[in-house]
N, C-alpha and C. Protein backbone atom coordinates (compact mmCIF):
# COMPACT_ATOMS: atom_id res chain seq x y z
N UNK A 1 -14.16 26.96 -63.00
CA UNK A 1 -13.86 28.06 -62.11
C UNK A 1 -13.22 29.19 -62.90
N UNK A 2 -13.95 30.00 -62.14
CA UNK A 2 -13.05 31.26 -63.22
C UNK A 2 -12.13 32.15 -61.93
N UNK A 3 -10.98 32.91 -62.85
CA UNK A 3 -10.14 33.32 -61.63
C UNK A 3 -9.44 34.40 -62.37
N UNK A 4 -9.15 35.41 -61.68
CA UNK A 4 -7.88 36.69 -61.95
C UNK A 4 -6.76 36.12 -63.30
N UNK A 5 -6.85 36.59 -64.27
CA UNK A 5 -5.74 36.29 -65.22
C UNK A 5 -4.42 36.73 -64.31
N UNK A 6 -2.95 36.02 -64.16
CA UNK A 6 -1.40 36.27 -63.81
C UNK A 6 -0.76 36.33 -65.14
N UNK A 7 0.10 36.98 -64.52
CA UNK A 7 1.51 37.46 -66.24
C UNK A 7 2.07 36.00 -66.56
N UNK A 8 1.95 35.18 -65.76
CA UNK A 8 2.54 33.40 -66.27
C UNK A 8 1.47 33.13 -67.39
N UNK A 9 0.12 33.78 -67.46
CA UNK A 9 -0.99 33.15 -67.81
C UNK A 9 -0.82 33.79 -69.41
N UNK A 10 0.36 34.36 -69.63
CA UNK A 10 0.00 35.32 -70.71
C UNK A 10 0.29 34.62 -72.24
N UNK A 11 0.88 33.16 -71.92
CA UNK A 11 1.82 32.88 -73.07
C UNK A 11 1.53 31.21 -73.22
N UNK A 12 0.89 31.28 -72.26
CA UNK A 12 -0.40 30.12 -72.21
C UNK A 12 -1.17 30.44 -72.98
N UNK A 13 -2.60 31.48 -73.02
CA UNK A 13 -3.37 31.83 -74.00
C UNK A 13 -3.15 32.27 -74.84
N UNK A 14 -2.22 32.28 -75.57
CA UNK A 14 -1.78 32.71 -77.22
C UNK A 14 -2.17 31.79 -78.01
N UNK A 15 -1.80 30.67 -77.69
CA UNK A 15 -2.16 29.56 -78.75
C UNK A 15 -3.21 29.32 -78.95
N UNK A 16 -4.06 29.41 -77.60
CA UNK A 16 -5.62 29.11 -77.42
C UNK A 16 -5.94 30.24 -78.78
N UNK A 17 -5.17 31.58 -78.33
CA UNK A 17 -6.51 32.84 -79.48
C UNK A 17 -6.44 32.46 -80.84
N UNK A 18 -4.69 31.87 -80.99
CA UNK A 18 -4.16 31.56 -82.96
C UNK A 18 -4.46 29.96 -82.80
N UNK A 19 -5.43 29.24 -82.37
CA UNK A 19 -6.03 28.33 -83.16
C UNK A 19 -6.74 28.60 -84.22
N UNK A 20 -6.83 27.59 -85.22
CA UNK A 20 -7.66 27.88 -86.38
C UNK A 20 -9.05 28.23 -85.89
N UNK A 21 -9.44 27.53 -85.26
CA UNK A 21 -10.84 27.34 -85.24
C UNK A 21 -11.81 28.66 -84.24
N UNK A 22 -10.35 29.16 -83.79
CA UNK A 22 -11.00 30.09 -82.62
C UNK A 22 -11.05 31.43 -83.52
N UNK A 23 -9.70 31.64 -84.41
CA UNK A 23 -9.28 32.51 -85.40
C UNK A 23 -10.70 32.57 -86.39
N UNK A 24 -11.23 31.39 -86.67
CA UNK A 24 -12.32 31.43 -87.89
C UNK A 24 -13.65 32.39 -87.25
N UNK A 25 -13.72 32.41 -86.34
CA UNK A 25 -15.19 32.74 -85.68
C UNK A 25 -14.73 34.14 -84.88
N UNK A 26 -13.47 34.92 -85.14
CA UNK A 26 -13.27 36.03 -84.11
C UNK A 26 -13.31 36.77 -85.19
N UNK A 27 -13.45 38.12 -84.43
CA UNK A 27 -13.46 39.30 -85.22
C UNK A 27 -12.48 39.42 -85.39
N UNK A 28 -11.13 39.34 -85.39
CA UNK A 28 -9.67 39.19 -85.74
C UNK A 28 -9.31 38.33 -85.85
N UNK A 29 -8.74 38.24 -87.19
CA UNK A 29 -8.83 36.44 -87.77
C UNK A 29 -7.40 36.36 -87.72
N UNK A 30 -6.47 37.26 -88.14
CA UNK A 30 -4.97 36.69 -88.22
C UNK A 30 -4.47 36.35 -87.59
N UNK A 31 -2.97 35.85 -87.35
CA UNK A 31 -2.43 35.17 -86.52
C UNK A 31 -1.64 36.54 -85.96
N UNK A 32 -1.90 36.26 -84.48
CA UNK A 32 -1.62 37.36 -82.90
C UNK A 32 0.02 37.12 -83.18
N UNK A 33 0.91 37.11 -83.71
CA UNK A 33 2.26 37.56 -83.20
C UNK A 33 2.88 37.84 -81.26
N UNK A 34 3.82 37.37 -81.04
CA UNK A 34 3.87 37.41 -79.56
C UNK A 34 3.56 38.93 -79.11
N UNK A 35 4.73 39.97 -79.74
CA UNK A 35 4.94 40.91 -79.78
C UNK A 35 3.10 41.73 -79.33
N UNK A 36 2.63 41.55 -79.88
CA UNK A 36 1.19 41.82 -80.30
C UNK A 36 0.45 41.74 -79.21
N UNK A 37 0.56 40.10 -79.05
CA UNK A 37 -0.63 39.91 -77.85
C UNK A 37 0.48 40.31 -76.39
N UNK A 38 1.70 40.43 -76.39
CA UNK A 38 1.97 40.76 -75.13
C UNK A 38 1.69 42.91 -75.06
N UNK A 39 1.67 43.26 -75.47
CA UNK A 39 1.16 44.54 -75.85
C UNK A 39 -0.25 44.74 -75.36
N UNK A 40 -1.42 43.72 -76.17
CA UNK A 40 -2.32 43.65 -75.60
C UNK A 40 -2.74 43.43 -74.23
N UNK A 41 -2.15 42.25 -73.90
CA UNK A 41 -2.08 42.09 -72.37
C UNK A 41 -1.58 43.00 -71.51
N UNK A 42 -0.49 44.01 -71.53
CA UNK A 42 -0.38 44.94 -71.05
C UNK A 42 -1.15 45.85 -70.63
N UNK A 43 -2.10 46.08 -71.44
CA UNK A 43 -2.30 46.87 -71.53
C UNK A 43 -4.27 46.28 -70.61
N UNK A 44 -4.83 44.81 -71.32
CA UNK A 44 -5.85 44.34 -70.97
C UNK A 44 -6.08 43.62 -69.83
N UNK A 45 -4.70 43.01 -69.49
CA UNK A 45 -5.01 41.71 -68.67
C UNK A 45 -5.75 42.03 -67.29
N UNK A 46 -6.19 42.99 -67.13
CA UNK A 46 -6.87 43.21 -65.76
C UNK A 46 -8.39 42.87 -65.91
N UNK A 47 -8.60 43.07 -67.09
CA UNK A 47 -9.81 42.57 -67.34
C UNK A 47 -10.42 41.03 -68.24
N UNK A 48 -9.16 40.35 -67.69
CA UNK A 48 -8.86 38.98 -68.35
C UNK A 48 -9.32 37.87 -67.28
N UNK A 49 -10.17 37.16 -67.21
CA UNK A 49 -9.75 35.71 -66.28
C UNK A 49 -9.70 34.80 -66.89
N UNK A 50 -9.14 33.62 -66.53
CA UNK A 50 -8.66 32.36 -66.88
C UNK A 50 -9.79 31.23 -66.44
N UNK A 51 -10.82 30.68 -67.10
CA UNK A 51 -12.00 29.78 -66.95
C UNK A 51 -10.75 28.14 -66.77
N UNK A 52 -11.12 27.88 -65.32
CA UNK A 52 -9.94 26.03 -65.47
C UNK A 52 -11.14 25.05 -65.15
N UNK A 53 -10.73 24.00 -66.19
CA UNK A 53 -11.59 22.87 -65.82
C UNK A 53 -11.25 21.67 -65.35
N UNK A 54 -11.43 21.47 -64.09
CA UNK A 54 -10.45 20.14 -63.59
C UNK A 54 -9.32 21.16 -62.99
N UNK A 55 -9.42 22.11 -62.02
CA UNK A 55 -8.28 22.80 -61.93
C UNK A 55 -7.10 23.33 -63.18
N UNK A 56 -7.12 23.04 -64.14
CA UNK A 56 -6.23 23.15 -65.18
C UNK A 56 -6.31 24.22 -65.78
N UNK A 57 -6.20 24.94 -66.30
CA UNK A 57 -6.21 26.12 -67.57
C UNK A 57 -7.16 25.98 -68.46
N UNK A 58 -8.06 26.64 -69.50
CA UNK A 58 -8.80 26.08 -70.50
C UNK A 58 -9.58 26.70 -71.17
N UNK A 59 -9.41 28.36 -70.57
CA UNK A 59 -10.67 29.30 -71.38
C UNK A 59 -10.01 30.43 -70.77
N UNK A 60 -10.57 31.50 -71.63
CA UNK A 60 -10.30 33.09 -71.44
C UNK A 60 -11.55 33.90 -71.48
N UNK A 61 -12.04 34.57 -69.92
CA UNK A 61 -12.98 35.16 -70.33
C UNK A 61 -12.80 36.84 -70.70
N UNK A 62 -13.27 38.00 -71.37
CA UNK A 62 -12.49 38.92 -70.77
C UNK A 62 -14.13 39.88 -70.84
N UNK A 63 -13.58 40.72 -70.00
CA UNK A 63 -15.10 41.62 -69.94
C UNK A 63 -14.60 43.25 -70.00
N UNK A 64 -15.45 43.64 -71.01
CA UNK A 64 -14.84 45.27 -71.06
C UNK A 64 -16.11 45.90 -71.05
N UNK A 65 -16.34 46.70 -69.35
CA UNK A 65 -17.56 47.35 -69.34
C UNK A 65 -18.61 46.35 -69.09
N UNK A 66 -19.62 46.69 -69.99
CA UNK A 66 -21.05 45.49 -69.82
C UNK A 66 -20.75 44.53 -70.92
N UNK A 67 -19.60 44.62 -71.73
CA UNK A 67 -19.30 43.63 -73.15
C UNK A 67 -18.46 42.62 -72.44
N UNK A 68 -18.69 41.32 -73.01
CA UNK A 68 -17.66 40.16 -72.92
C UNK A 68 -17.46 39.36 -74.25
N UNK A 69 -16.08 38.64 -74.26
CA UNK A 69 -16.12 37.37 -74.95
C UNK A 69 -15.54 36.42 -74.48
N UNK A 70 -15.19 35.24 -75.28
CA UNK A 70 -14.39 33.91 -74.66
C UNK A 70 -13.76 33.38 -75.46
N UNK A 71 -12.71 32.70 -75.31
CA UNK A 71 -12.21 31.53 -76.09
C UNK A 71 -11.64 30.12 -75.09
N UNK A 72 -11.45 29.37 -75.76
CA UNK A 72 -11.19 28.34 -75.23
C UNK A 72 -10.10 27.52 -75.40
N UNK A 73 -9.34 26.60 -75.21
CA UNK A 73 -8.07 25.57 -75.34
C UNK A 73 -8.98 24.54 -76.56
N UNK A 74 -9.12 24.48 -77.47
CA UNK A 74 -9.93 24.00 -78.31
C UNK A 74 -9.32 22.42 -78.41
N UNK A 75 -7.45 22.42 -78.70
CA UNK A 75 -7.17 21.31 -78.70
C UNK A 75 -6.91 20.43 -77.57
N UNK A 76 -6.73 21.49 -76.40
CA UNK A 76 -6.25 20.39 -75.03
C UNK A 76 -8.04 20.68 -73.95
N UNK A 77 -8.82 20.98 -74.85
CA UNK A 77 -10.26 20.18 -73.86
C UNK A 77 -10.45 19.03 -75.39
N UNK A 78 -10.42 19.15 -76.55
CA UNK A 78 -11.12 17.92 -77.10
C UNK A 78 -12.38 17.75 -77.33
N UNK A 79 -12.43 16.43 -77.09
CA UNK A 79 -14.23 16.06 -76.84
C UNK A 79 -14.89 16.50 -75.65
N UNK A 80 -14.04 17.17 -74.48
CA UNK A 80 -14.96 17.96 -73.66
C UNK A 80 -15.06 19.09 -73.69
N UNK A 81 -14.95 19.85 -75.23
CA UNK A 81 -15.51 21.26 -75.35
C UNK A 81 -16.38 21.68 -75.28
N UNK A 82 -17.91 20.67 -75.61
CA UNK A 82 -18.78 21.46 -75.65
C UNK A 82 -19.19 21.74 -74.32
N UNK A 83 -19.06 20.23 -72.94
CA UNK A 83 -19.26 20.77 -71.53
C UNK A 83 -18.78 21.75 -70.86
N UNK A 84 -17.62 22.19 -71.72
CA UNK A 84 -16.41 23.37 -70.58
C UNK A 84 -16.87 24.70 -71.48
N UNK A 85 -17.83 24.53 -72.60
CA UNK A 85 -18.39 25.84 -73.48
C UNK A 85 -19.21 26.54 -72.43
N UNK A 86 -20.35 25.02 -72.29
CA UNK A 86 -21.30 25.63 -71.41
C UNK A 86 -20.89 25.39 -69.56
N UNK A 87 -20.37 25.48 -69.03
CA UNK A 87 -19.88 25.93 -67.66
C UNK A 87 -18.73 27.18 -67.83
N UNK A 88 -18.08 27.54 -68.93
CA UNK A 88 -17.63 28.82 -69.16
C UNK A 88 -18.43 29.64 -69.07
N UNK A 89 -19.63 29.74 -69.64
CA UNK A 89 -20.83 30.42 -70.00
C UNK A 89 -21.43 30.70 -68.39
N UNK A 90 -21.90 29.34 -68.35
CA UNK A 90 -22.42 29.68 -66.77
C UNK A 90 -22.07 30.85 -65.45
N UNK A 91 -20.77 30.17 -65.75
CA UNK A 91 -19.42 31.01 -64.70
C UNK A 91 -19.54 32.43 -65.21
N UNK A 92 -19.21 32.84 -66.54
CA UNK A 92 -18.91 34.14 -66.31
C UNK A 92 -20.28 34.61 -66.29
N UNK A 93 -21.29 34.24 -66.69
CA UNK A 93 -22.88 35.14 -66.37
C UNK A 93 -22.76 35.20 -65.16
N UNK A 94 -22.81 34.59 -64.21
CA UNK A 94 -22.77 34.34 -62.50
C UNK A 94 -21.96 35.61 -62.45
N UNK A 95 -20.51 35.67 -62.93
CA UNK A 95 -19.36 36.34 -62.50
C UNK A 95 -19.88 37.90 -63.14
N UNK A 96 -20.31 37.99 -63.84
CA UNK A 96 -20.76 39.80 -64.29
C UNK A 96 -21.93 40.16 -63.40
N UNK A 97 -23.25 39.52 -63.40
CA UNK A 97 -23.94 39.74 -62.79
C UNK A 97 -23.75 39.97 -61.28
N UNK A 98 -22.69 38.66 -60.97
CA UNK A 98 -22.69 38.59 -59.24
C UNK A 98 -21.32 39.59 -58.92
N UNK A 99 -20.44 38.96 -59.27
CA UNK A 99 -18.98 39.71 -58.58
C UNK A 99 -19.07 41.05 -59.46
N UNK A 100 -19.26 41.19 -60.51
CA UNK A 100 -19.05 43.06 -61.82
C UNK A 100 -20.05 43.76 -61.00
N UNK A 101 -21.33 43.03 -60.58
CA UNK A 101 -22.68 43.86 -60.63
C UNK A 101 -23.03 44.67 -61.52
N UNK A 102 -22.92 43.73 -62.54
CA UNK A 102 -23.41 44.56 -63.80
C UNK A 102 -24.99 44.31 -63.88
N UNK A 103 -25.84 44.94 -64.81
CA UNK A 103 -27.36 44.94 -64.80
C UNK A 103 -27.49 44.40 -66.47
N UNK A 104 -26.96 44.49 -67.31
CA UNK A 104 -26.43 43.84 -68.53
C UNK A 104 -25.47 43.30 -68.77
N UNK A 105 -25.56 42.07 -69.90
CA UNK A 105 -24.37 41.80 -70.75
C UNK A 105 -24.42 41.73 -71.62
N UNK A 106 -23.87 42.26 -72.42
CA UNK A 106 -23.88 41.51 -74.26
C UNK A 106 -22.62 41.51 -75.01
N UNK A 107 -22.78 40.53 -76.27
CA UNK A 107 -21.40 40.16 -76.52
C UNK A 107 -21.66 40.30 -78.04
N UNK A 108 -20.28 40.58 -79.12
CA UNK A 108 -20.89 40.25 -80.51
C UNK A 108 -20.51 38.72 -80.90
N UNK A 109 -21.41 38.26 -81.88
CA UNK A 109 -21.17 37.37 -82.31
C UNK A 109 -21.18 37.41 -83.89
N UNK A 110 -20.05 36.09 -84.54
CA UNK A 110 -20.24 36.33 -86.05
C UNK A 110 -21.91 35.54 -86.61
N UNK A 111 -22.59 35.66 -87.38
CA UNK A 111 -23.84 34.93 -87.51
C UNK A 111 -23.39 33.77 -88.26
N UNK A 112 -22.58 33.20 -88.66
CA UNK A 112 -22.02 32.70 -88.92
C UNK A 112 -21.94 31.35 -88.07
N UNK A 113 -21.37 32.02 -86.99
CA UNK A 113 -21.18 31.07 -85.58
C UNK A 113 -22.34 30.65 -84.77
N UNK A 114 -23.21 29.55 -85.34
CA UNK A 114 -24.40 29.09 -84.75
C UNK A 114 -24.24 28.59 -83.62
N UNK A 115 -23.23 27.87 -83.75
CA UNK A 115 -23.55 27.20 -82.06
C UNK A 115 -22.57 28.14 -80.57
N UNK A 116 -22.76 29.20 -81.10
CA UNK A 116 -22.18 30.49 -79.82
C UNK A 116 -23.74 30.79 -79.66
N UNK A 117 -24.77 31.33 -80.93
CA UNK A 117 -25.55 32.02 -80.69
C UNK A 117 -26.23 31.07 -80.42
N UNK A 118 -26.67 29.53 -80.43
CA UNK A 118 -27.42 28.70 -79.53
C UNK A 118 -27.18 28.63 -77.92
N UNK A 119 -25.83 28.74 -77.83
CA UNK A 119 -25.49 28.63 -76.37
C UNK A 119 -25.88 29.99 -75.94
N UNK A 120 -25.96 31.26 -76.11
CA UNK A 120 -26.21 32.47 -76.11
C UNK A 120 -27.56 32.14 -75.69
N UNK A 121 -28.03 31.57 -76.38
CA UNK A 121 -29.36 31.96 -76.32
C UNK A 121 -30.08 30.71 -74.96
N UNK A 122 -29.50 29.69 -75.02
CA UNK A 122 -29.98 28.89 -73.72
C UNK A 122 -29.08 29.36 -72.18
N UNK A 123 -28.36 30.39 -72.47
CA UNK A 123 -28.10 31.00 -70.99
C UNK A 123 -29.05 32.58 -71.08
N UNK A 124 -30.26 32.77 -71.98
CA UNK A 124 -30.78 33.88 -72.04
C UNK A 124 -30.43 34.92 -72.35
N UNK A 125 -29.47 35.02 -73.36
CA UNK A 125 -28.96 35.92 -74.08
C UNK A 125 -30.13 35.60 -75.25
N UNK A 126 -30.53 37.17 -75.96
CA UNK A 126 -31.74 37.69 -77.13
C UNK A 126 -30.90 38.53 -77.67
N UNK A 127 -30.64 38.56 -78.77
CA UNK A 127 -30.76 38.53 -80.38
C UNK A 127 -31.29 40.55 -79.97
N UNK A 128 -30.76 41.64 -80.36
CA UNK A 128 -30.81 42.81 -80.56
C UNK A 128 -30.83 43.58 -81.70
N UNK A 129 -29.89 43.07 -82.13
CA UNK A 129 -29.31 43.42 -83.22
C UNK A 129 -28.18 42.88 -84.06
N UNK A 130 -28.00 43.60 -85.89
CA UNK A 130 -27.39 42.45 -86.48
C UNK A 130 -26.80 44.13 -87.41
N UNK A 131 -25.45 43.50 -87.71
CA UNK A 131 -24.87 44.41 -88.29
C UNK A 131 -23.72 44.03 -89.24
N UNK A 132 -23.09 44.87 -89.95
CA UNK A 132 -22.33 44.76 -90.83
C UNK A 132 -20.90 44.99 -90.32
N UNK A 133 -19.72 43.83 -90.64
CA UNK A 133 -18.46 44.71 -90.26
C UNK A 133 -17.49 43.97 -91.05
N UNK A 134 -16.47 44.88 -91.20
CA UNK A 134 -15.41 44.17 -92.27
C UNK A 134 -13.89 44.08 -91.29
N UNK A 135 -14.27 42.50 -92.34
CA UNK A 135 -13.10 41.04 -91.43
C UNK A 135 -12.54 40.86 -92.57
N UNK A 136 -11.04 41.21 -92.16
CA UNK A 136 -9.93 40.45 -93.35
C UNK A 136 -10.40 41.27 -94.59
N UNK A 137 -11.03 42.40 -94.76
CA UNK A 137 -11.69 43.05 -95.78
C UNK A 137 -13.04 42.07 -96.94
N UNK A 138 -13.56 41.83 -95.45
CA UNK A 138 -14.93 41.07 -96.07
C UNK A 138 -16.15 41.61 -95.30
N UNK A 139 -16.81 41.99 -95.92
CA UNK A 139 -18.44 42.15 -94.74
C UNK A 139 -18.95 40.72 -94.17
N UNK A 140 -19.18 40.63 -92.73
CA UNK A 140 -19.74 39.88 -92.37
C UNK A 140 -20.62 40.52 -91.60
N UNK A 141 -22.17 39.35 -91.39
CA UNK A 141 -22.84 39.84 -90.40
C UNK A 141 -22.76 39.92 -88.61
N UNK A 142 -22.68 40.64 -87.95
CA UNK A 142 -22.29 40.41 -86.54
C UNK A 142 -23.15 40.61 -85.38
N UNK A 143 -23.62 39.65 -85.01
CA UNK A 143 -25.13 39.57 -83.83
C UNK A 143 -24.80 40.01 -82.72
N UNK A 144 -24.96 40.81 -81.92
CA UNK A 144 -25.20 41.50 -80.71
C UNK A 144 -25.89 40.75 -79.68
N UNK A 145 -25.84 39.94 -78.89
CA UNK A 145 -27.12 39.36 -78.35
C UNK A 145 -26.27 40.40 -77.04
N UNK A 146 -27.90 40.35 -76.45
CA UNK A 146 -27.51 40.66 -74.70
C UNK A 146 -28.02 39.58 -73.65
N UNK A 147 -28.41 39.96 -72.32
CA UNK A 147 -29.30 40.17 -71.41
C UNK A 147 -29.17 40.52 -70.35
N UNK A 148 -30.12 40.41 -69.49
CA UNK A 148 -30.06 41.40 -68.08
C UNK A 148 -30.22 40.43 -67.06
N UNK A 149 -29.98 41.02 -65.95
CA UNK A 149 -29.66 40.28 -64.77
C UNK A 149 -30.84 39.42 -64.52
């Protein structure tokens, strides 16, 4: 289920963003400082919801415009990440298309990160475009996928 991000919700998803593993595959790799991400949230959280699985907490979707991304509780889902990957996925396509009424979505991805752009691609997200951007002062390549309603 996905739902309205709350200001309780704000200090909950910090840890989720400065996991390693979530850190390795984002376009901002360092570690978020509180200071930082409560700034951000200030300023974002309206366009934040909270994906719970089992009623619980467990993902962040956020949507800016027709763009989205996600992250997830990497260590407190476990071995049920890859099911709560793909019902995150599900949910927020439903949720842009149905509740945003948006007519597109697209998100970047690192190319790097194969199994985003597999799941991307079995909720019908296509591959647009591929580009250059510098992470941590490194070029990486960064995939664009979209799709439409």
């Amino acid at each position: 289920m996905l739902r309205p991000a709350r200001d309780t919700d704000r200090d909950l998803v910090l840890p989720w963003r400065n996991h390693p593993s979530v850190r390795a595959v984002s376009l901002t790799t360092h570690e978020i400082k509180p200071a930082e991400h409560a700034a951000w949230w200030a300023k974002r959280s309206g366009d934040v919801l909270i994906y719970e699985e089992d009623g619980v907490p467990a993902g962040v979707v956020i949507f800016n415009g027709n763009t989205w991304s996600f992250y997830l509780d990497v260590e407190g889902l476990g071995q049920r990440l890859l099911p709560a990957w793909m019902r995150l996925e599900k949910e927020a396509v439903e949720y842009a298309f149905g509740t945003l009424g948006l007519e597109t979505l697209g998100g970047e991805t690192l190319a790097d990160n194969k199994q985003v752009l597999a799941l991307h691609r079995r909720f019908g997200f296509r591959e647009t475009r591929r580009y250059e951007r510098l992470i941590d002062g490194v070029p990486k390549t960064v995939v664009w996928t979209e799709r439409s309603k």
